[in-house]
Protein backbone atom coordinates (compact mmCIF):
# COMPACT_ATOMS: atom_id res chain seq x y z
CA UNK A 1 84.72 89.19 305.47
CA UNK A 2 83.64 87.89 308.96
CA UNK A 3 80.50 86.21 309.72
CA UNK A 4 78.97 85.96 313.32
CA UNK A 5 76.04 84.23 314.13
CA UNK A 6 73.52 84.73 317.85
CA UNK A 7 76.37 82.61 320.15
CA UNK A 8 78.47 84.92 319.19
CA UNK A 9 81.16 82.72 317.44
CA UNK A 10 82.41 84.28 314.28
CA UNK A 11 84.28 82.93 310.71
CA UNK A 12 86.79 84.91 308.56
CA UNK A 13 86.62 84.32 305.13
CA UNK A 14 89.03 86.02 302.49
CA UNK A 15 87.99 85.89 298.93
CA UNK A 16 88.82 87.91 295.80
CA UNK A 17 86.43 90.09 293.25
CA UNK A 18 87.16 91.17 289.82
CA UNK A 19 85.97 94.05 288.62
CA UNK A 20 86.72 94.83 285.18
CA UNK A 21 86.05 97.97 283.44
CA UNK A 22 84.11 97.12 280.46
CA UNK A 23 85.24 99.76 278.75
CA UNK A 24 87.61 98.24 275.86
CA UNK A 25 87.66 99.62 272.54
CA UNK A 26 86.08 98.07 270.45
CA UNK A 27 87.44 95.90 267.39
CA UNK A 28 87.68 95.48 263.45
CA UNK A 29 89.57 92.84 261.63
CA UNK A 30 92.04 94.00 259.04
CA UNK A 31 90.50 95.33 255.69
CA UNK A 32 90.11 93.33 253.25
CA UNK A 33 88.57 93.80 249.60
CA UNK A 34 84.92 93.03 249.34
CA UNK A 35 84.33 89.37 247.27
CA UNK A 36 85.47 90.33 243.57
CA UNK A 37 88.01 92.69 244.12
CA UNK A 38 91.79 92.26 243.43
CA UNK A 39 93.05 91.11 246.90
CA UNK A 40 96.54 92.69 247.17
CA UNK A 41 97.63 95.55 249.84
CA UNK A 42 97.51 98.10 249.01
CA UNK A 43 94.07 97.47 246.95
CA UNK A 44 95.03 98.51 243.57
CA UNK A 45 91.63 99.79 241.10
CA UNK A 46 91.72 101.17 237.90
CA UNK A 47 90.18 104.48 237.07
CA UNK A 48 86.84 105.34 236.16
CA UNK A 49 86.41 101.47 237.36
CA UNK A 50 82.70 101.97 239.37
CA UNK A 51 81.94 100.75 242.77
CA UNK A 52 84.07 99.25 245.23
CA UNK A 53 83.80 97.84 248.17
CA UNK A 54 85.64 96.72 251.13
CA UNK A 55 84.66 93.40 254.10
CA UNK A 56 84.33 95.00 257.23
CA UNK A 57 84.62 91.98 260.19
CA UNK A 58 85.45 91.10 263.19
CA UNK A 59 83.57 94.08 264.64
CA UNK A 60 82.33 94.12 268.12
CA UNK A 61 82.26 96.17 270.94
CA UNK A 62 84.78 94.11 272.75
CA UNK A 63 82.90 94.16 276.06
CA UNK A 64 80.17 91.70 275.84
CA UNK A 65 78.24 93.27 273.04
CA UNK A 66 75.92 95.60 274.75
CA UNK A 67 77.46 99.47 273.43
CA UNK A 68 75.73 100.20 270.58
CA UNK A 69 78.16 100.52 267.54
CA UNK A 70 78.94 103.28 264.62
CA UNK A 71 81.12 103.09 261.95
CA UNK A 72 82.33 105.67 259.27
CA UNK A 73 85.24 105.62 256.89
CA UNK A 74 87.10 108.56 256.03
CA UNK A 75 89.39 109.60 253.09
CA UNK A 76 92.89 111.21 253.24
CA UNK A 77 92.56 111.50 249.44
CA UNK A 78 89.39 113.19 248.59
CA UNK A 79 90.36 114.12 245.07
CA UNK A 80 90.57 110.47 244.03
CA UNK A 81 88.16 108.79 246.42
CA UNK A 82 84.51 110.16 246.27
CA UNK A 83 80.73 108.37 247.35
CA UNK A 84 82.89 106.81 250.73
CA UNK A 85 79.51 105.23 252.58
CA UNK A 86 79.41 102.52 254.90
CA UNK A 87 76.65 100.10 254.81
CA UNK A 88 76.31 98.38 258.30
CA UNK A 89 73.82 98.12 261.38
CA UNK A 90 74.90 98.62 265.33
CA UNK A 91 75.84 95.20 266.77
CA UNK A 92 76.70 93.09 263.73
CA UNK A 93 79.67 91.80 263.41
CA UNK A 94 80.48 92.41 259.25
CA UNK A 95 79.68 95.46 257.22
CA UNK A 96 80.71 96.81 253.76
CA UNK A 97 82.25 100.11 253.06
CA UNK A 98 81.74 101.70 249.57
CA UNK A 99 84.12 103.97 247.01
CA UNK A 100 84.10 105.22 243.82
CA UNK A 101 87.25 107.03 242.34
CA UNK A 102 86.80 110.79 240.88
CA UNK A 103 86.37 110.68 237.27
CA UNK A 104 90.05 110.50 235.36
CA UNK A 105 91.41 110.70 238.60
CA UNK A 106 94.94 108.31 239.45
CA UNK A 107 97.07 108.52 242.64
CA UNK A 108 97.17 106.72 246.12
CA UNK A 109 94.70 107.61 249.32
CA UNK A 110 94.40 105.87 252.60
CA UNK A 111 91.07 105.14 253.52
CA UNK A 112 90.23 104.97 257.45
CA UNK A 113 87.72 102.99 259.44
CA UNK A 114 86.92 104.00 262.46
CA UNK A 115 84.42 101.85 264.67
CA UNK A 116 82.89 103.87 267.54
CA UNK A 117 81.10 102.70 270.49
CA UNK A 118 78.68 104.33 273.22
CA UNK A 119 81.27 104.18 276.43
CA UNK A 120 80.13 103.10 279.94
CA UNK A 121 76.70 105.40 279.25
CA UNK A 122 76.30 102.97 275.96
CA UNK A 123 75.49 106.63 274.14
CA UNK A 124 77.26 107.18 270.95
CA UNK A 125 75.67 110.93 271.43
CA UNK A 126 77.87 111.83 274.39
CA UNK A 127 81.25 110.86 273.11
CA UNK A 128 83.84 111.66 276.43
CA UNK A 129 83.44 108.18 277.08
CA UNK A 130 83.22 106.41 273.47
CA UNK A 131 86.00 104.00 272.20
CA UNK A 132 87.44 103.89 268.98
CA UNK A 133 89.29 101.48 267.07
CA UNK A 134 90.53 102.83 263.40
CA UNK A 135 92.12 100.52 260.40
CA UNK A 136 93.48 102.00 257.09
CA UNK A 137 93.71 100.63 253.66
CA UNK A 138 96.07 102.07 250.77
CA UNK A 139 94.61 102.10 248.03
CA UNK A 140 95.94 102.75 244.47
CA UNK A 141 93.64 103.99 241.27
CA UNK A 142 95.92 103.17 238.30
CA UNK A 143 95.46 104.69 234.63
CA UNK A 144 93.67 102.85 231.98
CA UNK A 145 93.61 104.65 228.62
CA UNK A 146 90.79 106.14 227.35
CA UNK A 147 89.54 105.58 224.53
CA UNK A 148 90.97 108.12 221.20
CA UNK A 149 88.20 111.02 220.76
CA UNK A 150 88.33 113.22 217.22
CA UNK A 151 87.94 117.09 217.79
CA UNK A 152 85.72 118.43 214.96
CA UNK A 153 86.34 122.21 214.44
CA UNK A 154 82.89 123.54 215.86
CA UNK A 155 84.65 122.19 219.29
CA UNK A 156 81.84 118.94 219.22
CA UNK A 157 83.94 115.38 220.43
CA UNK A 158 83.31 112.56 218.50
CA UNK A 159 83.73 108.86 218.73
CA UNK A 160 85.79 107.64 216.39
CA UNK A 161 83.66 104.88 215.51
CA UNK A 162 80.74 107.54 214.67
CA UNK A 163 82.93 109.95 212.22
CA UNK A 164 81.65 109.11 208.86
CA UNK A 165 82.81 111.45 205.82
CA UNK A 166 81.25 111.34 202.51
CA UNK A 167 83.25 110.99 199.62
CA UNK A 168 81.64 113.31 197.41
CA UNK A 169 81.58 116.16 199.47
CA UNK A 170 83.81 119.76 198.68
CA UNK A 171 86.84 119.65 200.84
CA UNK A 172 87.16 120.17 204.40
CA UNK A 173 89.00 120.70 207.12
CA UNK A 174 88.87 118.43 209.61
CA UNK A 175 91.26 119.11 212.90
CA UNK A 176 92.82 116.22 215.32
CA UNK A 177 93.89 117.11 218.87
């Protein structure tokens, strides 16, 4: 850069700028099970066990926290993992994604969490210029046996517990599957 001022004697000055792109995707700490779940990898449940949940943090936008944010968490497994939500708000930096397992249901899925966010235009709605940033969890859903059930012949399932026969009654037949 030269300056000259009205005598007409000049400066050169060299200098250097920076320009950076602000465009880095943005970032998620490794998953982690939500307080009160077994913390191993992969996160191992047992079936039929309710609600789950699973720490989102660490999540930013990785360029100075002005793209607005969306997460979502997908399944690879959708025959053992069902209700998959995600509870969080654009520009936070924690979250909480939720699970249930199907009903009866054992095996292994991957679960995906993908953090979004709005690009140079800082619009998640036009998405050529979003970054995304995606972490996986295995997670296992383990058998637990159910409880015994009695099969009365008019096809009607009874707790055990509730089967009461009185002794004084004719025979009957009563069939166990």
């Amino acid at each position: 850069l030269t300056f000259a001022d009205q005598l007409a004697k000049s400066t050169t000055e060299s200098f250097l700028v920076t320009i950076t792109s602000g465009q880095n995707p943005p970032t998620l700490n490794p998953l982690i099970p939500a307080v009160g779940e077994v913390p191993p990898t992969p996160l191992i449940v047992i079936e039929d066990s309710g609600l789950h949940g699973i720490a989102l943090t660490g999540i930013s936008d990785a360029d100075c926290d002005t793209q607005p944010l969306r997460i979502k968490a997908t399944t690879t497994n959708s025959t053992l993992i069902r209700e998959l939500t995600v509870a969080y708000t654009s520009n936070m930096t924690t979250g909480t994604a939720f699970f249930k397992t199907v009903t009866d249901a054992v095996g292994t899925a991957t679960i995906n969490v993908t953090v979004e966010d709005g690009g140079f235009d800082r619009n998640l709605a036009t998405s050529a210029d979003n970054q995304t940033f995606v972490r996986s969890l295995i997670v296992v859903v383990n058998a637990e046996p159910d409880a015994p059930k009695f099969n009365l012949v008019n096809g009607n399932v009874v707790n055990p517990q509730a089967l009461t026969i009185l002794e004084d009654l004719p025979q009957k037949l009563l069939y166990l599957t």
